[in-house]
Each structure stands twice: as structure tokens, then as C-alpha cells.
C-alpha atoms as a PDB file:
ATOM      1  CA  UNK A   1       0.000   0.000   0.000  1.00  0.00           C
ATOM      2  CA  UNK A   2       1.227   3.571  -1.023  1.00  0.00           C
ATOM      3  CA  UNK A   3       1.566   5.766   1.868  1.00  0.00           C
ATOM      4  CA  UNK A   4       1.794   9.500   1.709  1.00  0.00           C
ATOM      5  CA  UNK A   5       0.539  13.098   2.824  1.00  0.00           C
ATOM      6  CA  UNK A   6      -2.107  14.433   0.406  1.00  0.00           C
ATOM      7  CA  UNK A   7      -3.145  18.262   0.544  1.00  0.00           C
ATOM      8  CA  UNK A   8      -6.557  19.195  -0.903  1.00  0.00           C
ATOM      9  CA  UNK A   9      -6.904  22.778  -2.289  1.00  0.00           C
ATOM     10  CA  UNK A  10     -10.628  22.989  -3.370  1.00  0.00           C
ATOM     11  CA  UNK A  11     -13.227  25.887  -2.439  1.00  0.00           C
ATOM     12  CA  UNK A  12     -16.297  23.632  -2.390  1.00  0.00           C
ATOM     13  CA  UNK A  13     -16.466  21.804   1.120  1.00  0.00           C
ATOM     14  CA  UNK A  14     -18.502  19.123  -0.472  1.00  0.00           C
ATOM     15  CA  UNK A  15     -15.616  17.897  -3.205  1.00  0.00           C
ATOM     16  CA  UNK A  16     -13.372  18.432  -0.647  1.00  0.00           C
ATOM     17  CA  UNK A  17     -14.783  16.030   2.153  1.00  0.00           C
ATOM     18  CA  UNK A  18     -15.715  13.682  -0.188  1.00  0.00           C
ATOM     19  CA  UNK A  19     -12.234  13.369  -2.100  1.00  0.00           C
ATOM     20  CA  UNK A  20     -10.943  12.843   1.543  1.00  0.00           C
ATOM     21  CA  UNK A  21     -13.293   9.678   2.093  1.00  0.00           C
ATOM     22  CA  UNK A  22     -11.726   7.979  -0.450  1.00  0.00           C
ATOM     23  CA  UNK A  23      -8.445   9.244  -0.123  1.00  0.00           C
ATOM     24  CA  UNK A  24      -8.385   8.229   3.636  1.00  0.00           C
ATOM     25  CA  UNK A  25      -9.662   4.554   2.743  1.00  0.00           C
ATOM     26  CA  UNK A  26      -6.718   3.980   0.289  1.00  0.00           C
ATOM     27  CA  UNK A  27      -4.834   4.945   3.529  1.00  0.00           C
ATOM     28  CA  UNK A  28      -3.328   8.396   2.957  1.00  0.00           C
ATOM     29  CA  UNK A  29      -3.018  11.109   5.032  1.00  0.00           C
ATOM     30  CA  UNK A  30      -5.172  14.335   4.038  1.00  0.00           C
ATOM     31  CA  UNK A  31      -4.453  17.988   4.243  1.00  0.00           C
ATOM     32  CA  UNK A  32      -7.165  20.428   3.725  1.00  0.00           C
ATOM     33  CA  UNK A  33      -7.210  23.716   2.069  1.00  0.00           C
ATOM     34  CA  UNK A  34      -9.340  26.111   0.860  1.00  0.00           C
ATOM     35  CA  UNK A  35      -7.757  28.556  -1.731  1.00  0.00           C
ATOM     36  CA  UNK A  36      -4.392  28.743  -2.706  1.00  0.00           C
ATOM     37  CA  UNK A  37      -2.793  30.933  -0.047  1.00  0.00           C
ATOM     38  CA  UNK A  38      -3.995  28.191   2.553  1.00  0.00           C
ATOM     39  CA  UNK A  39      -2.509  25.320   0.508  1.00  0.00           C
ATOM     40  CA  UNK A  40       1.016  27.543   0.528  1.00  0.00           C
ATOM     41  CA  UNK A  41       0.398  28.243   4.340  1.00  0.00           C
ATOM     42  CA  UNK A  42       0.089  24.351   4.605  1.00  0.00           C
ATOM     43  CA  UNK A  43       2.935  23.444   2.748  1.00  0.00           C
ATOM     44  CA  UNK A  44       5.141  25.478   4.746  1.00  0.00           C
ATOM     45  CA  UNK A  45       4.159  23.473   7.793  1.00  0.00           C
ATOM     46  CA  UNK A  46       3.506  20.273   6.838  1.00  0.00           C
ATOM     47  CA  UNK A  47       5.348  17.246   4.445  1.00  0.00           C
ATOM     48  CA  UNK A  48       2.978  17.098   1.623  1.00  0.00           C
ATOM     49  CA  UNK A  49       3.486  14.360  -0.819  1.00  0.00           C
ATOM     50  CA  UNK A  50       0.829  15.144  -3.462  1.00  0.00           C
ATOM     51  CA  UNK A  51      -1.565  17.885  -4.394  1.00  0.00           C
ATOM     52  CA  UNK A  52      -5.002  17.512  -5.595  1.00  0.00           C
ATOM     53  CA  UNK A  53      -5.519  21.833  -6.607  1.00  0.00           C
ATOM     54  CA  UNK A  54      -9.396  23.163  -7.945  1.00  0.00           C
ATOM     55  CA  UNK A  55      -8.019  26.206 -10.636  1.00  0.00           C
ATOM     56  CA  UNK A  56     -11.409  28.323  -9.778  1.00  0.00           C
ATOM     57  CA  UNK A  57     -11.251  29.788  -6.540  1.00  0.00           C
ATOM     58  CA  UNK A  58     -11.035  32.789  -4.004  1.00  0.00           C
ATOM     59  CA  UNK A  59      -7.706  34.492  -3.159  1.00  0.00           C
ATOM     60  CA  UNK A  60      -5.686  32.733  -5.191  1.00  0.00           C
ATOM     61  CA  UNK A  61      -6.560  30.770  -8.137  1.00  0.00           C
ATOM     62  CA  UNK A  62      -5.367  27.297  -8.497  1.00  0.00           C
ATOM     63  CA  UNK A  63      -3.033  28.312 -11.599  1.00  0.00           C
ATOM     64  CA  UNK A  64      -1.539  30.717  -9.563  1.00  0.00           C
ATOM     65  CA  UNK A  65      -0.615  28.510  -7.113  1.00  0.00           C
ATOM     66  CA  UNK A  66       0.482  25.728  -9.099  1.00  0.00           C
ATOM     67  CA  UNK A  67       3.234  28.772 -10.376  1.00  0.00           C
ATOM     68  CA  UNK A  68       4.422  29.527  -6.643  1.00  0.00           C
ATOM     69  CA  UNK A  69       4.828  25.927  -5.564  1.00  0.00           C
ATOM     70  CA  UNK A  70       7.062  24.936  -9.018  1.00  0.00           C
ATOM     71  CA  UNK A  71       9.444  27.840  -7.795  1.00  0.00           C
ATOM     72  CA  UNK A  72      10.706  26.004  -5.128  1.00  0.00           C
ATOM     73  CA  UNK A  73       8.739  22.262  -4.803  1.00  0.00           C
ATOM     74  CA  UNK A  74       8.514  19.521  -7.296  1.00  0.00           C
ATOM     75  CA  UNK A  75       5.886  17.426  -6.015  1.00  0.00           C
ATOM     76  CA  UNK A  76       3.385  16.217  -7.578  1.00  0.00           C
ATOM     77  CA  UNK A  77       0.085  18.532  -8.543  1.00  0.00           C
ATOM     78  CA  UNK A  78      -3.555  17.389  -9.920  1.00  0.00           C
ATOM     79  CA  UNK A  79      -5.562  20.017 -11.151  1.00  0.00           C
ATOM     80  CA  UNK A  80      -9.159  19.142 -10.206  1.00  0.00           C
ATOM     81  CA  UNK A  81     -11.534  21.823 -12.447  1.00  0.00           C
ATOM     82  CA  UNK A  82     -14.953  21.886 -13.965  1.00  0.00           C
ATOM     83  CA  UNK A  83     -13.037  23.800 -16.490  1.00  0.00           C
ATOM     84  CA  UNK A  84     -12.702  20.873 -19.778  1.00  0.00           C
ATOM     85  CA  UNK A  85     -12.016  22.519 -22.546  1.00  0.00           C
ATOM     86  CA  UNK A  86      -8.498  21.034 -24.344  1.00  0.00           C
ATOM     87  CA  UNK A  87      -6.458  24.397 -24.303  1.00  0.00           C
ATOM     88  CA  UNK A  88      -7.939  24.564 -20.279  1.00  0.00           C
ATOM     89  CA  UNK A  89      -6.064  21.512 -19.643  1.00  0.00           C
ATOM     90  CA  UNK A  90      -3.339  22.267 -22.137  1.00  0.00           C
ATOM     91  CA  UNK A  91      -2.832  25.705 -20.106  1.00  0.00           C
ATOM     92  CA  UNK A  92      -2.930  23.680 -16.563  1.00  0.00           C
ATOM     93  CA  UNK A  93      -0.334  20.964 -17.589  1.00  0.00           C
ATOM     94  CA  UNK A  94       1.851  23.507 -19.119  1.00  0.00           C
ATOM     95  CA  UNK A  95       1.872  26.045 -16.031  1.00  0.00           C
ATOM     96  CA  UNK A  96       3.506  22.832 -14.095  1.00  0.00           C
ATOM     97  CA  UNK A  97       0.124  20.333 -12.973  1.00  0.00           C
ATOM     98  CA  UNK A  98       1.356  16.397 -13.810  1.00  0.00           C
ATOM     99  CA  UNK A  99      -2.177  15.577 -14.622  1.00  0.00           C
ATOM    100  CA  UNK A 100      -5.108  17.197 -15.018  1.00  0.00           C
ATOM    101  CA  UNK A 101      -8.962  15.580 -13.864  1.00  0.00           C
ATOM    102  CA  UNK A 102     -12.448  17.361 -15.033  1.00  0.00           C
ATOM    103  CA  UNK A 103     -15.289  17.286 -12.547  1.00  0.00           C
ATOM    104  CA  UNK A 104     -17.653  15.600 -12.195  1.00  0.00           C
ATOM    105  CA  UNK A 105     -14.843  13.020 -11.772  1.00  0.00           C
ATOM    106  CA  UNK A 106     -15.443   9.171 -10.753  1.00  0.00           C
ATOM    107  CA  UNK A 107     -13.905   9.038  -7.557  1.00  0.00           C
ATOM    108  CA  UNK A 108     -12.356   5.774  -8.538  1.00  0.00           C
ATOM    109  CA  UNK A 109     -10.407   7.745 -11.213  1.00  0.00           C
ATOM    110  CA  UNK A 110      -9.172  10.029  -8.752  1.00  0.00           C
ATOM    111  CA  UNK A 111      -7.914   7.268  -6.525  1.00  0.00           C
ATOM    112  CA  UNK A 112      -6.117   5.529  -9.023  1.00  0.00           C
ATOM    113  CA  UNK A 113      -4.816   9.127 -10.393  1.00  0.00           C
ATOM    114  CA  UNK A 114      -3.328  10.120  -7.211  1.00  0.00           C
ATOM    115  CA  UNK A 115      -1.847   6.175  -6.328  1.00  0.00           C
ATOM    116  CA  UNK A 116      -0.750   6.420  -9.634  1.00  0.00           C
ATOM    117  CA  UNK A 117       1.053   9.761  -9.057  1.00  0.00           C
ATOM    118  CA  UNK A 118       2.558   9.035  -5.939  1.00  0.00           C
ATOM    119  CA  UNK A 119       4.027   5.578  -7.230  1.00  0.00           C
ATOM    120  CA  UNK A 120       6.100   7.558  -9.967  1.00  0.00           C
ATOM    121  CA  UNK A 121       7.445  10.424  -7.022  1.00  0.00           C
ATOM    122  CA  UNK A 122       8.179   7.676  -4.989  1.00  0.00           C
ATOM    123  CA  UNK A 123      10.020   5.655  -7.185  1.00  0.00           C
ATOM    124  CA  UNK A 124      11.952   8.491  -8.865  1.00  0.00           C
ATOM    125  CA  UNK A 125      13.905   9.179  -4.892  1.00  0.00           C
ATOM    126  CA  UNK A 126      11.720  12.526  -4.185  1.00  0.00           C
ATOM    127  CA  UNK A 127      10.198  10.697  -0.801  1.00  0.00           C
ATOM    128  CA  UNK A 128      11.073   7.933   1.144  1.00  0.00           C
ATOM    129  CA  UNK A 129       8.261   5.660   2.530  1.00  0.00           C
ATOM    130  CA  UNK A 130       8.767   3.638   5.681  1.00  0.00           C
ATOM    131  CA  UNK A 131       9.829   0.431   5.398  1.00  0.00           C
ATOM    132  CA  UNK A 132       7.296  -2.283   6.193  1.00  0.00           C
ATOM    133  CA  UNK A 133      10.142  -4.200   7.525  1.00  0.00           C
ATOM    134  CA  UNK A 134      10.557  -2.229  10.451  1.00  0.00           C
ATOM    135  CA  UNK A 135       8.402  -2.699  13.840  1.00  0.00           C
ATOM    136  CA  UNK A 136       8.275  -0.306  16.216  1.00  0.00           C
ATOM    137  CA  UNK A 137       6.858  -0.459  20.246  1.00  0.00           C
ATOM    138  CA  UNK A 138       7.861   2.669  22.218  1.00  0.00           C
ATOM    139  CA  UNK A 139      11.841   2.524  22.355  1.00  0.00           C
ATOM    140  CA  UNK A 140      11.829  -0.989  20.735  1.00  0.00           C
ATOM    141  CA  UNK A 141      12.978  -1.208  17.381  1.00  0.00           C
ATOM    142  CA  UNK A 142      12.630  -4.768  14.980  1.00  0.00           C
ATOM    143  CA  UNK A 143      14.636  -3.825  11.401  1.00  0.00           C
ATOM    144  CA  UNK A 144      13.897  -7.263   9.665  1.00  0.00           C
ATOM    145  CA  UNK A 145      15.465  -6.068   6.283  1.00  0.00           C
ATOM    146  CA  UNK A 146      18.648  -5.819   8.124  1.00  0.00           C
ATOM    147  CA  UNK A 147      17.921  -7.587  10.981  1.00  0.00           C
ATOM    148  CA  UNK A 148      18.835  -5.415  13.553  1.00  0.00           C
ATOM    149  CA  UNK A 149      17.446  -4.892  17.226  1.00  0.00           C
ATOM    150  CA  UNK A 150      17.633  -1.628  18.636  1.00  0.00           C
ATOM    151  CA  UNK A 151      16.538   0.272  21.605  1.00  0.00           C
ATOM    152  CA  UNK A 152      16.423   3.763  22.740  1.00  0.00           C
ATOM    153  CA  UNK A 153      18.519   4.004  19.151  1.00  0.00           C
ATOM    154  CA  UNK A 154      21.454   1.347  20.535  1.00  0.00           C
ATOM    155  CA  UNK A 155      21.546  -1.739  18.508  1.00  0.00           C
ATOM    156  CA  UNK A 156      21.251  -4.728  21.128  1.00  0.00           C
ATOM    157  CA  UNK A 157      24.088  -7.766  19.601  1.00  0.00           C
ATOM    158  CA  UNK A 158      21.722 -11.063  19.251  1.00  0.00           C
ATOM    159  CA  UNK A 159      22.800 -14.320  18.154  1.00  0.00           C
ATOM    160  CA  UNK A 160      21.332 -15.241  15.003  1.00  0.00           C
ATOM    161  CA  UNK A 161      18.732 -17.449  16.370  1.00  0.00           C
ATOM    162  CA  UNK A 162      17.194 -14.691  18.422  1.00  0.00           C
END
């Protein structure tokens, strides 16, 4: 299962809410925002992994946004618009989105959109998930891939059959 932090940047609570439903049962972690000075508020704060960014709203418009976060982040960005015209989309992709979704959308889409997405920064070195190899229990620390003990960070020596 991909894991990663997911910021939604959409003026309409509804979308919003229900773009984190699914989102959340794929098992990601959601951000909410709603204009684009909020989503550049919340990626100052916060490790965000993937964007999912309306282009029609208050404050700052989704385009504009899209412009401040390629100056200094290269993360991936969905543009999520009712806008569908081609030389809408054409504009979106070429101001810096990766991909580009028309709503109404089929929430299925989206999932596989963003999974899709994050699959391609992960495996390209921009973000490290955590292994699945490693268990963790307070200070205790089981690192099967290298199969290491540790605790309070101080690798305990075991024989090889513990």
C-alpha cells in the first residue's frame, strides 16, 4: 500500500470532504485547504506528498498557485476543475500540474490518479516511505530487512537465532 501526505486545495467543502473519504480509505493522510494561499500556508508546515488543486477559486486561483509551488517544490500537482475545454487543460499541464482531472470526476479515477502519481514520485527518490520491515513499540525497534534490534537508538548484539 502507497503511503503518503495528500493536501486538498478545493473551495467547495462538499468535493473536498468527499475526495478525503476515499483518499483516507486507500490509507493516505489528508491535508485540507481552501484557496491557494492556505494550501502555501500548509505546505510550509507540513510534508505534503501530493496535491489535488481546484483552478477556480477565491484568493488565489489554483493556476496561480500551481506557479508559486514549481518555484521552489517539485511534487506532484492534480488540477481538479470543472473547467474541460483542451487548451484549459493544455494551459494547466503547461503552467507545471502532472495531470489534469475534469469534474464531475469518478472518484475511482481520482484514486487511481493520485496512487498512480505518488508511485512515480516515490520511485523516482523525491520521498522515502517507511519500510514495512521495520516494527516499532515505544523505544523498541525490529529492522527485519537488516535484521537489527535496537533500543532507545542502541543496537542490542543477538545471536542469530534470536
Amino acid at each position: 500500500m502507497i503511503k503518503g501526505n495528500v493536501l486538498l486545495v478545493d473551495d467547495d467543502k462538499d468535493i473536498v470532504e468527499s475526495m478525503e473519504i476515499h483518499l483516507k480509505n486507500e490509507g493516505l493522510k489528508v491535508y485540507k485547504a481552501y484557496d491557494g494561499i492556505e494550501a502555501l500556508e500548509i505546505l510550509l508546515e507540513k510534508e505534503i506528498h501530493l496535491i489535488l488543486m481546484d483552478i477556480m477559486m477565491p484568493r488565489m486561483d489554483g493556476l496561480s498557485a500551481t506557479l508559486k509551488i514549481r518555484e521552489e517544490k517539485n511534487i506532484p500537482i492534480i488540477l481538479v476543475s470543472a473547467k474541460t475545454e483542451d487548451s484549459d487543460k493544455i494551459i494547466g499541464l503547461n503552467m507545471g500540474a502532472d495531470d489534469y482531472i475534469t469534474k464531475p470526476f469518478n472518484p475511482l479515477e481520482l484514486v487511481a490518479r493520485v496512487k498512480s502519481n505518488l508511485r512515480r514520485y516515490i520511485s523516482l527518490g523525491n520521498f522515502k516511505q517507511e519500510s514495512l520491515e521495520v516494527l516499532k513499540y515505544e523505544a523498541l525497534v525490529l529492522d527485519n530487512a537488516s535484521k537489527e534490534v535496537s533500543v532507545d537508538g542502541e543496537v542490542v548484539k543477538l545471536t542469530p537465532i534470536e
